[in-house]
C-alpha atoms as a PDB file:
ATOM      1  CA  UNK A   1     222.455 155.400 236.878  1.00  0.00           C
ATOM      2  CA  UNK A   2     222.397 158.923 237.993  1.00  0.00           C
ATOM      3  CA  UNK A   3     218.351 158.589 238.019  1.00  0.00           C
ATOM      4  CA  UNK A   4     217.685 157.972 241.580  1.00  0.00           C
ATOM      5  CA  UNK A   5     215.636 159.949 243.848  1.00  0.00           C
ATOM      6  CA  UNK A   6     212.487 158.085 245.191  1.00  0.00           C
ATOM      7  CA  UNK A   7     208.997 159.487 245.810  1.00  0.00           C
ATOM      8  CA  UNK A   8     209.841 162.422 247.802  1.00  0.00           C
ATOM      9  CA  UNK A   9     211.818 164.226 244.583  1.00  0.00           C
ATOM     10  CA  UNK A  10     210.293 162.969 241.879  1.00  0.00           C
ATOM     11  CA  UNK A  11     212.174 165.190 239.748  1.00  0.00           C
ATOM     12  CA  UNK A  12     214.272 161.527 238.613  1.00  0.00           C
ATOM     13  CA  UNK A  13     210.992 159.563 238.276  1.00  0.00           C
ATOM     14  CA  UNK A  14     209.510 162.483 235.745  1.00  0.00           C
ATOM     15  CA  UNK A  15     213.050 162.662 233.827  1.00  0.00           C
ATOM     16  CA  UNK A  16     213.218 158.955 233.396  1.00  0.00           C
ATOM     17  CA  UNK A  17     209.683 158.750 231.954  1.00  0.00           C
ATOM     18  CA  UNK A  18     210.088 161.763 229.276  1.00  0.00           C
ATOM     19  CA  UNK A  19     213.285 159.315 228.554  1.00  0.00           C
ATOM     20  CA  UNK A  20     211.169 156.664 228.104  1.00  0.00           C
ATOM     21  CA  UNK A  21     208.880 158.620 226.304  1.00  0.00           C
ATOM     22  CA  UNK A  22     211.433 159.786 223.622  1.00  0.00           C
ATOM     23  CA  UNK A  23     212.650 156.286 222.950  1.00  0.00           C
ATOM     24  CA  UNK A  24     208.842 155.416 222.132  1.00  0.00           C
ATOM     25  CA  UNK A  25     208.296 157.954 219.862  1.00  0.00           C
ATOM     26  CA  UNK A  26     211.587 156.881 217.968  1.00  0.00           C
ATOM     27  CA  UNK A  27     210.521 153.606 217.976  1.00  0.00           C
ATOM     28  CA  UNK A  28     212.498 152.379 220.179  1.00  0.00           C
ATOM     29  CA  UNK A  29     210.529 150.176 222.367  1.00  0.00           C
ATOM     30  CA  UNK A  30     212.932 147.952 224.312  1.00  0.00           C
ATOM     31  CA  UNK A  31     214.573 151.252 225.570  1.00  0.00           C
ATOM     32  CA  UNK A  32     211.364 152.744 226.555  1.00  0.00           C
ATOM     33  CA  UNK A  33     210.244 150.367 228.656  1.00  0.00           C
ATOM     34  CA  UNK A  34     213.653 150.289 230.151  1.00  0.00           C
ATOM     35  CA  UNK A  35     213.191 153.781 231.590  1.00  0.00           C
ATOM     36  CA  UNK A  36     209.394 153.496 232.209  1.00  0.00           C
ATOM     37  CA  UNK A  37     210.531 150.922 234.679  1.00  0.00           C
ATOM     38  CA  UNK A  38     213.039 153.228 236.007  1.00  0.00           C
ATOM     39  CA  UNK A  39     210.204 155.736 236.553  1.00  0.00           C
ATOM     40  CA  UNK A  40     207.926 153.412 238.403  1.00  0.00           C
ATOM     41  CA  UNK A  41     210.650 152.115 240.475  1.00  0.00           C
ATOM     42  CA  UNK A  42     211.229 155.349 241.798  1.00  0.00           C
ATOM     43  CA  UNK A  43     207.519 156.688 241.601  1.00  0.00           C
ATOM     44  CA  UNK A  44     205.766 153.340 242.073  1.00  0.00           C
ATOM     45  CA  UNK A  45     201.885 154.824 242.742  1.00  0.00           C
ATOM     46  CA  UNK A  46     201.844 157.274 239.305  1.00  0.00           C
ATOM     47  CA  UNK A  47     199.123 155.302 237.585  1.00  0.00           C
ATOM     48  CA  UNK A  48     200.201 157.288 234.454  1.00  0.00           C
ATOM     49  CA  UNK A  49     203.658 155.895 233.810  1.00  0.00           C
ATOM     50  CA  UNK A  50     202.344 152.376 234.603  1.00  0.00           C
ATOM     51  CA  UNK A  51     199.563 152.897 231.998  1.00  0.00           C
ATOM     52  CA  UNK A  52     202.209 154.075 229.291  1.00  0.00           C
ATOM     53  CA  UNK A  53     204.256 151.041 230.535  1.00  0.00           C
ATOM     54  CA  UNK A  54     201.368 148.739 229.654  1.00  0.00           C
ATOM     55  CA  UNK A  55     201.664 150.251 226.446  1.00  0.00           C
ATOM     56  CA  UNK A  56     204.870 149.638 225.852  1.00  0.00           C
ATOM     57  CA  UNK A  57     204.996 146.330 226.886  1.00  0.00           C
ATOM     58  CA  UNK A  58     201.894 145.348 224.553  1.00  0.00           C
ATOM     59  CA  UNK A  59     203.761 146.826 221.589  1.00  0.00           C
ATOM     60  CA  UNK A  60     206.878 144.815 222.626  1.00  0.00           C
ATOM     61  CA  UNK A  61     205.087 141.486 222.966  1.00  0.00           C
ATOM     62  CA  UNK A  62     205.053 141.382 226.709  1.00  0.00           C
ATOM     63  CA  UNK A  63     201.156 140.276 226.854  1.00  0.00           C
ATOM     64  CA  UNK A  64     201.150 138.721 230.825  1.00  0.00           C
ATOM     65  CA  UNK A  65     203.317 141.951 231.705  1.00  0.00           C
ATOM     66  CA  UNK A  66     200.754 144.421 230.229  1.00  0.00           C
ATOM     67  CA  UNK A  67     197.344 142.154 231.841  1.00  0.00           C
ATOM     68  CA  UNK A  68     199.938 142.779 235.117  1.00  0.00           C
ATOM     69  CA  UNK A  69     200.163 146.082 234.732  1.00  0.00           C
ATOM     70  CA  UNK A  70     196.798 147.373 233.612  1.00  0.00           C
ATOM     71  CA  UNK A  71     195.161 145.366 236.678  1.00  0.00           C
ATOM     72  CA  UNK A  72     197.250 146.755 238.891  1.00  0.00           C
ATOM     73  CA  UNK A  73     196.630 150.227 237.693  1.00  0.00           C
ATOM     74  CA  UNK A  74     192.591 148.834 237.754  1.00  0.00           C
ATOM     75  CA  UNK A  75     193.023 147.706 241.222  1.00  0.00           C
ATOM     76  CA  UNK A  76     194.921 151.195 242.342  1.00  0.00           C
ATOM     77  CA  UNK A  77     191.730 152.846 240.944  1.00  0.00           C
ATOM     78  CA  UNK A  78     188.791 151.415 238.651  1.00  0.00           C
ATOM     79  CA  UNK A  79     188.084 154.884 237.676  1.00  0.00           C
ATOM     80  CA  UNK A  80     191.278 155.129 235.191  1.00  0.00           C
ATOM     81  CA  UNK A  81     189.173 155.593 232.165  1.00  0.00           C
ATOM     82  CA  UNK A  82     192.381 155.063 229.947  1.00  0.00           C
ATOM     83  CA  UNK A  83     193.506 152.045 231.423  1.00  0.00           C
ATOM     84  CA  UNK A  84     190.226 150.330 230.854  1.00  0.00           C
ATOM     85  CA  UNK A  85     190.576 151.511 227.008  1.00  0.00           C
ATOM     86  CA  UNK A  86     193.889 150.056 226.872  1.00  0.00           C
ATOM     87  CA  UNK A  87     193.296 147.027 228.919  1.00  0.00           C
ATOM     88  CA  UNK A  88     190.285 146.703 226.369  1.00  0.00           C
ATOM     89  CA  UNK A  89     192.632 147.369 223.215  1.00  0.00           C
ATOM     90  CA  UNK A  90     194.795 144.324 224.290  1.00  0.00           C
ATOM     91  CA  UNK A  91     191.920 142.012 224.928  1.00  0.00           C
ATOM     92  CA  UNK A  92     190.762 142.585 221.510  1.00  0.00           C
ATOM     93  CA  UNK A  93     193.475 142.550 220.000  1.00  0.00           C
ATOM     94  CA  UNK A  94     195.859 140.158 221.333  1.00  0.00           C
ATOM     95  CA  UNK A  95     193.113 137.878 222.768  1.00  0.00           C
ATOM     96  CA  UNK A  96     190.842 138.408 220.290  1.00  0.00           C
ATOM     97  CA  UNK A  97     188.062 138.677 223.449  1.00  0.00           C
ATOM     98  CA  UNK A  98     185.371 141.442 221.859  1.00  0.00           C
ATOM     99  CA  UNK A  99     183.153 140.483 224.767  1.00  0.00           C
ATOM    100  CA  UNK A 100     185.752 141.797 227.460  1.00  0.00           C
ATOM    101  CA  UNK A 101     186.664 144.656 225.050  1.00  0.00           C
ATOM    102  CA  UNK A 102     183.441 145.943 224.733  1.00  0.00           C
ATOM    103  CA  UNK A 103     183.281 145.562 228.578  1.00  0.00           C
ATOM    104  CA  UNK A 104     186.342 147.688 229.444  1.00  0.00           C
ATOM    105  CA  UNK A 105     185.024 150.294 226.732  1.00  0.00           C
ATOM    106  CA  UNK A 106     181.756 150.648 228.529  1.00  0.00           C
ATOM    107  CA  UNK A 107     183.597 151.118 231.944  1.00  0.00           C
ATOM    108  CA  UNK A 108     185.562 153.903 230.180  1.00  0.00           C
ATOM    109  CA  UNK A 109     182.703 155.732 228.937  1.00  0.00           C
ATOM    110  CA  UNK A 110     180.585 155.176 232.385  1.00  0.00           C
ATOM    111  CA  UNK A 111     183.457 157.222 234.198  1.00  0.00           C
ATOM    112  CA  UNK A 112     184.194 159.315 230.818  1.00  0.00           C
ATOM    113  CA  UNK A 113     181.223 159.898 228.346  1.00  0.00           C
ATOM    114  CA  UNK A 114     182.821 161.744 226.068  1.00  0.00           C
ATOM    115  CA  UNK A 115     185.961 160.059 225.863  1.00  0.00           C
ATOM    116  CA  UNK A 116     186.614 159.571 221.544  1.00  0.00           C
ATOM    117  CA  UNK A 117     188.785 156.981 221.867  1.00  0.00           C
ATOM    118  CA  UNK A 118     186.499 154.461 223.924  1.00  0.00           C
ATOM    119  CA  UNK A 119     183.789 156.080 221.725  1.00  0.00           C
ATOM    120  CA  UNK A 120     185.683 155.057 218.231  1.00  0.00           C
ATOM    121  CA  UNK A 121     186.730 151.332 219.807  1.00  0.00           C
ATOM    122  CA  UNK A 122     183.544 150.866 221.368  1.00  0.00           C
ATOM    123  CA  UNK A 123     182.148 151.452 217.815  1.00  0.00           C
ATOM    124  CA  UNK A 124     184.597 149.013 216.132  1.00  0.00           C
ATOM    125  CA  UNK A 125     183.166 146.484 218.549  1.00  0.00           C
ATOM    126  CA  UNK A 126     180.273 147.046 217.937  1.00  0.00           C
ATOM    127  CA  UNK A 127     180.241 146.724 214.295  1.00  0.00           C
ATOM    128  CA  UNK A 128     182.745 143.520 214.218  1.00  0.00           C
ATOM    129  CA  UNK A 129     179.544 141.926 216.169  1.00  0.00           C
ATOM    130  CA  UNK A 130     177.090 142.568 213.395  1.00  0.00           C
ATOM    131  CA  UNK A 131     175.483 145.799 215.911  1.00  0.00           C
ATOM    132  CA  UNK A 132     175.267 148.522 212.825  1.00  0.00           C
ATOM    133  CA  UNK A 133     172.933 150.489 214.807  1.00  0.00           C
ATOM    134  CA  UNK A 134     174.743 151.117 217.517  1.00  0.00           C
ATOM    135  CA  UNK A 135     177.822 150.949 216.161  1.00  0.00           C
ATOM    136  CA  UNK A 136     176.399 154.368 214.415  1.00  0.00           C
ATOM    137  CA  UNK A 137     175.051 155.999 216.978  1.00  0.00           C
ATOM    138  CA  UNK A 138     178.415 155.738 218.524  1.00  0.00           C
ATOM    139  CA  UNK A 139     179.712 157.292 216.064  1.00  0.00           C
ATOM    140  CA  UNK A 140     177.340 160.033 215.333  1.00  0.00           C
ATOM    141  CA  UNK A 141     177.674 160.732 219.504  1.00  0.00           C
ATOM    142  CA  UNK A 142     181.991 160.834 218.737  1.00  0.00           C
ATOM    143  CA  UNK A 143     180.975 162.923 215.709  1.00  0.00           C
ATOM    144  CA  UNK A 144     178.851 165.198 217.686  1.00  0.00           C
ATOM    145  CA  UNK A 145     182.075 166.114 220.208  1.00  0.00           C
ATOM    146  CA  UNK A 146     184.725 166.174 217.034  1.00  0.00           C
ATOM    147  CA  UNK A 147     183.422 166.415 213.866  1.00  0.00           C
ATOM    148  CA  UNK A 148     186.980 166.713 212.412  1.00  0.00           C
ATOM    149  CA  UNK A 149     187.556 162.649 213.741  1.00  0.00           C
ATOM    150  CA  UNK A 150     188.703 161.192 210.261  1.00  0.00           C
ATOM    151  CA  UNK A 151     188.581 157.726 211.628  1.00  0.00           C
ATOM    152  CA  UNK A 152     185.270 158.135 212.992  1.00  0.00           C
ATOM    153  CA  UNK A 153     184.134 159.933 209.529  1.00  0.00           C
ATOM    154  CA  UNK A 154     185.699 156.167 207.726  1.00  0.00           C
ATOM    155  CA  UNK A 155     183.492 153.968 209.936  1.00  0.00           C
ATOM    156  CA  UNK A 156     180.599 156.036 209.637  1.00  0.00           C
ATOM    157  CA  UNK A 157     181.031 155.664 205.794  1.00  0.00           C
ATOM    158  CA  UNK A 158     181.572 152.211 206.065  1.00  0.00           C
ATOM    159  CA  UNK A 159     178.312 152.077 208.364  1.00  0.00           C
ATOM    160  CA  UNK A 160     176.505 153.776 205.462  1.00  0.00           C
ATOM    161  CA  UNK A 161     178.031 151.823 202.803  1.00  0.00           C
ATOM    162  CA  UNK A 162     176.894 148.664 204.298  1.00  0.00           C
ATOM    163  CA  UNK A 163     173.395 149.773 204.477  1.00  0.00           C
END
């Protein structure tokens, strides 16, 4: 209750979100998204609380919240590469869409090339649809930036495996 300084201090707005933040590393989802609320209410335009928020609200069920948020955040500014990779995440995994997924990934990696997780989930699309080949070159491109990705290193193996 003592949170409560608007835009012009956003001292509140950054407390309540490392509050938030806390309760979703503990696991503690229901609490998170209490105070990632609080932080947007009092710093409505910071893109990156309402992307964690999304988050959050994914992980707690909260599907039509989460499309809600990431649009909005989409709408604020298309070029929030992590909002399309979550807003991709949920369409392919809640909606089970791989079409739209693969969309959003591509929009990520337009506005951030190098970006390993749109690289990695890009690749899992592709290789759910059959695409081997360019499932691996994904992967050798993610490889290329961190060789040290284990989950890249998996699918790659997989890749191979399959061959």
């Amino acid at each position: 209750s003592k949170l409560v300084h608007h835009a012009g201090s956003n001292r509140d707005a950054w407390t309540a979100y490392r509050i938030g933040e806390s309760f979703s590393y503990s696991n503690q989802k229901n609490q998170a998204e209490k105070f990632l609320t609080l932080a947007i209410e009092l710093e409505p335009f910071n893109l990156e609380f309402r992307n964690k928020l999304g988050s959050i609200q994914q992980e707690i069920g909260k599907i039509s919240d989460a499309i809600k948020t990431y649009r909005f955040i989409l709408e604020e500014n298309p070029k929030f590469a992590s909002a399309w990779i979550n807003f991709g995440y949920l369409m392919l995994t809640v909606k089970n869409d791989v079409k739209s997924a693969d969309e959003m990934y591509a929009n990520a990696l337009a506005l951030d090339p190098d970006n390993e997780q749109a690289l990695l989930n890009m690749a899992g699309t592709k290789y759910f649809l059959g695409k081997n080949g360019e499932a691996g070159k994904l992967l050798d491109r993610l490889l290329k930036i961190n060789p040290a990705n284990e989950t890249a290193k998996i699918l790659k193996s997989k890749l191979e495996a399959g061959r």
